[in-house]
Protein backbone atom coordinates (compact mmCIF):
# COMPACT_ATOMS: atom_id res chain seq x y z
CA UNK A 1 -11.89 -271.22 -43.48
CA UNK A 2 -12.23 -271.00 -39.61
CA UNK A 3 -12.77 -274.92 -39.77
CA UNK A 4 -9.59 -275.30 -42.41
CA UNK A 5 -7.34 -273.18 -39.76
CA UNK A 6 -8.17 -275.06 -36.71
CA UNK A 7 -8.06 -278.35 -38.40
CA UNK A 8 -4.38 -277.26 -39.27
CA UNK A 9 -3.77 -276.39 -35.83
CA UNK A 10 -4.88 -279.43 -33.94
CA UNK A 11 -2.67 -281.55 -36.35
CA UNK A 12 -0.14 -279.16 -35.34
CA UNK A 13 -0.66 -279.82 -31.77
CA UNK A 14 -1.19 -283.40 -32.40
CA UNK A 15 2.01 -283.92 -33.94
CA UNK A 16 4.53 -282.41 -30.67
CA UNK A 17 4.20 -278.84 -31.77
CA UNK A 18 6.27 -279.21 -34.79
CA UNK A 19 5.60 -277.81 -38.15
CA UNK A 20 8.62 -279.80 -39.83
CA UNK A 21 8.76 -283.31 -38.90
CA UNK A 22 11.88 -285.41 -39.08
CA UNK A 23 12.23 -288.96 -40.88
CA UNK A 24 13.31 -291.48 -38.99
CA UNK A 25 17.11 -292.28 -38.95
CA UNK A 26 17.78 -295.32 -41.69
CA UNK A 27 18.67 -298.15 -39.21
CA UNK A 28 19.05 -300.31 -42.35
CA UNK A 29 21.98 -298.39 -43.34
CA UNK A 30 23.35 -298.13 -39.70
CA UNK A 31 23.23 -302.33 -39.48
CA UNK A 32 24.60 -302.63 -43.29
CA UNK A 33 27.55 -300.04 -42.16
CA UNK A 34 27.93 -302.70 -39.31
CA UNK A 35 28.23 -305.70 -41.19
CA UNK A 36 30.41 -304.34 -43.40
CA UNK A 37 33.07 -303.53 -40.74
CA UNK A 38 32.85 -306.90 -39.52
CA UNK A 39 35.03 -308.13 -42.59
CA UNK A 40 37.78 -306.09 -41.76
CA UNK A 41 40.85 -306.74 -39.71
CA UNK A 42 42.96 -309.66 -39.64
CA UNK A 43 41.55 -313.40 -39.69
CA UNK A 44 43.72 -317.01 -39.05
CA UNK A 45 42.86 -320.35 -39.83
CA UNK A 46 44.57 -323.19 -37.50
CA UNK A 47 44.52 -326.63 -39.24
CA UNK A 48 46.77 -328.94 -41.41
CA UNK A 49 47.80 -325.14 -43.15
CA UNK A 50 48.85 -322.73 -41.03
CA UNK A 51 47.08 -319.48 -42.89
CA UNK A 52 46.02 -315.60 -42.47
CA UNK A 53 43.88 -313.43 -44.50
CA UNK A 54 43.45 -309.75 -44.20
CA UNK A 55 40.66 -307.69 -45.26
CA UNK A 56 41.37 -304.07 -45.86
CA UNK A 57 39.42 -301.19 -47.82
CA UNK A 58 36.03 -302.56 -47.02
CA UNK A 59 33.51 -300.51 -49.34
CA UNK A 60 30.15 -300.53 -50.16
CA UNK A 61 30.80 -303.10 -52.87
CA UNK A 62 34.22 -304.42 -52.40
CA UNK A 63 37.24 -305.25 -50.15
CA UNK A 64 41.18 -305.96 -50.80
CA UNK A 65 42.42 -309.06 -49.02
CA UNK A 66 45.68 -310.67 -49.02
CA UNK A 67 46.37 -314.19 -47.70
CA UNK A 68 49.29 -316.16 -46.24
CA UNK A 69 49.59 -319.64 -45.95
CA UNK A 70 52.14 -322.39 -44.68
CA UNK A 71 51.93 -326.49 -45.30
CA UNK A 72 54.57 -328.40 -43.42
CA UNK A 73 54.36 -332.19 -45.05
CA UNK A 74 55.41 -335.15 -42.73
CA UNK A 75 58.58 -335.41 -43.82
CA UNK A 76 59.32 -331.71 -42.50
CA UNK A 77 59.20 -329.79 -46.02
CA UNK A 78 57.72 -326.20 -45.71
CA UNK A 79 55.35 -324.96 -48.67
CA UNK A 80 54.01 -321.36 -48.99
CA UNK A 81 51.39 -319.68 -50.78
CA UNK A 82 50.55 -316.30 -50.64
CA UNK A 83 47.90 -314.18 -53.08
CA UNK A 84 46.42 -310.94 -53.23
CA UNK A 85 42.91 -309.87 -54.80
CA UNK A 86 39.58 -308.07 -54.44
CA UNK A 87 36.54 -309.65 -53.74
CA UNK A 88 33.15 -308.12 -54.36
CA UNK A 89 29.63 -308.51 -52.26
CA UNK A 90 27.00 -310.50 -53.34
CA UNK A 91 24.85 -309.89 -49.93
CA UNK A 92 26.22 -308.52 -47.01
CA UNK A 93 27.66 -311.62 -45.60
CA UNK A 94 28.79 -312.99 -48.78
CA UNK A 95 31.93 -311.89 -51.19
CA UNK A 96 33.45 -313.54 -54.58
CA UNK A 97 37.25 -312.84 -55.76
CA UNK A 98 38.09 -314.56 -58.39
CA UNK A 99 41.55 -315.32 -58.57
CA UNK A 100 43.79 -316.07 -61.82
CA UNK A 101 46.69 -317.87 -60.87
CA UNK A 102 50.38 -317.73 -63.23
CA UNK A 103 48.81 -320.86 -65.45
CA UNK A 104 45.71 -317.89 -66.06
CA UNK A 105 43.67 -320.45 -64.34
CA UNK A 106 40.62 -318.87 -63.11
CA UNK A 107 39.03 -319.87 -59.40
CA UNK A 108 36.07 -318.34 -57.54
CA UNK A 109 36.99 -317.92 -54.00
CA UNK A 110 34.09 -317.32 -51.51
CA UNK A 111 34.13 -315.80 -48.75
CA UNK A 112 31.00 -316.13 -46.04
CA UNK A 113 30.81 -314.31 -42.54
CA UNK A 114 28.36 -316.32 -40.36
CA UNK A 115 28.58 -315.70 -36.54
CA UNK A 116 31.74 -313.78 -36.54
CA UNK A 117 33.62 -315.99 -38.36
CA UNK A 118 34.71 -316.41 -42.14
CA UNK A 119 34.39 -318.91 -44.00
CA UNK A 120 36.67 -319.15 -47.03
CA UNK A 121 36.04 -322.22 -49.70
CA UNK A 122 37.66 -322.93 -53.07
CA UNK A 123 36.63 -326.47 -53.51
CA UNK A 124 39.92 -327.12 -52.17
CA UNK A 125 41.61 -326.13 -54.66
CA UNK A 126 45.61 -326.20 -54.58
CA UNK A 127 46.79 -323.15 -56.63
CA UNK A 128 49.64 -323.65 -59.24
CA UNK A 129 51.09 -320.92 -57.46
CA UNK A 130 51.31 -322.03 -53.83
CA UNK A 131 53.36 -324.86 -52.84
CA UNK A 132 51.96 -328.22 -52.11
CA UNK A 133 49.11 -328.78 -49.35
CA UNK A 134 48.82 -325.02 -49.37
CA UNK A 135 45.20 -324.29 -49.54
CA UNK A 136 42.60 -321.35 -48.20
CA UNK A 137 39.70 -323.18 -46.86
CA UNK A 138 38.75 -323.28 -43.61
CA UNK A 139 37.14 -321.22 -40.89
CA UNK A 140 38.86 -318.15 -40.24
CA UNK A 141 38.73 -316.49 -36.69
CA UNK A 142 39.77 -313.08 -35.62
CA UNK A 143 42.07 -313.11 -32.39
CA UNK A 144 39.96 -311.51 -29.19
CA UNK A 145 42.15 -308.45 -29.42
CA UNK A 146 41.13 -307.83 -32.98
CA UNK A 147 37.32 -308.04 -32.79
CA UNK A 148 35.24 -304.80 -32.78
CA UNK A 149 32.92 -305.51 -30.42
């Protein structure tokens, strides 16, 4: 019993003088709650289509994004196309809305965050419901005054 009891203690002693010993904090949680907030703000897309998306409500699973975009053709015409959705994770730097335009035409939209960027692709697809030229794809960047970091 003598042996038992100071066994006991020296682990007591061993381990910082603590009967109850903490776990770790869950730094895997702390970097997922990280990438997640990565997604959200406002993002713009320079190229032959002016465009914008915003991510909002960024959850666990999910976020709400909304997305503006403007073609002017060569001959000075101005086309629009705007849409609103949810898209849902796949991994933490991937997300998947699909999108059912007014013909009930159904396209996957995917959204990937590499290196503080997004990268939105439809296979280029022109929407019924935006105006000519109007298109998402492209690299999306967040202005400097909108980053997190």
């Amino acid at each position: 019993m003598k042996k038992r009891f100071a066994c006991i203690m020296l682990c007591f002693l061993l381990s910082g003088c603590s009967a109850a010993t903490e776990e770790p904090a869950d730094d895997g949680q702390a970097n997922r709650t990280e990438v997640l907030s990565m997604w959200e703000g406002e993002w713009s897309c320079d190229g032959m289509v002016e465009a914008g998306i915003t991510i909002i409500n960024v959850t666990e699973s999910s976020f709400d994004l909304s997305f503006s975009g403007t073609y002017i053709n060569p001959y000075g015409a101005i086309h629009f196309g705007e849409l609103e959705g949810t898209a849902y994770f796949t991994a933490d730097d991937q997300a998947v809305c699909d999108y059912k335009d007014w013909d009930d035409e159904v396209t996957e939209i995917c959204f990937f965050l590499d290196d503080g960027k997004l990268n939105v692709t439809t296979g280029e697809k022109e929407f019924n419901d935006f105006g000519q030229g109007v298109i998402m794809d492209g690299v999306y960047t967040k202005p400097y005054n909108n980053n997190k970091d």
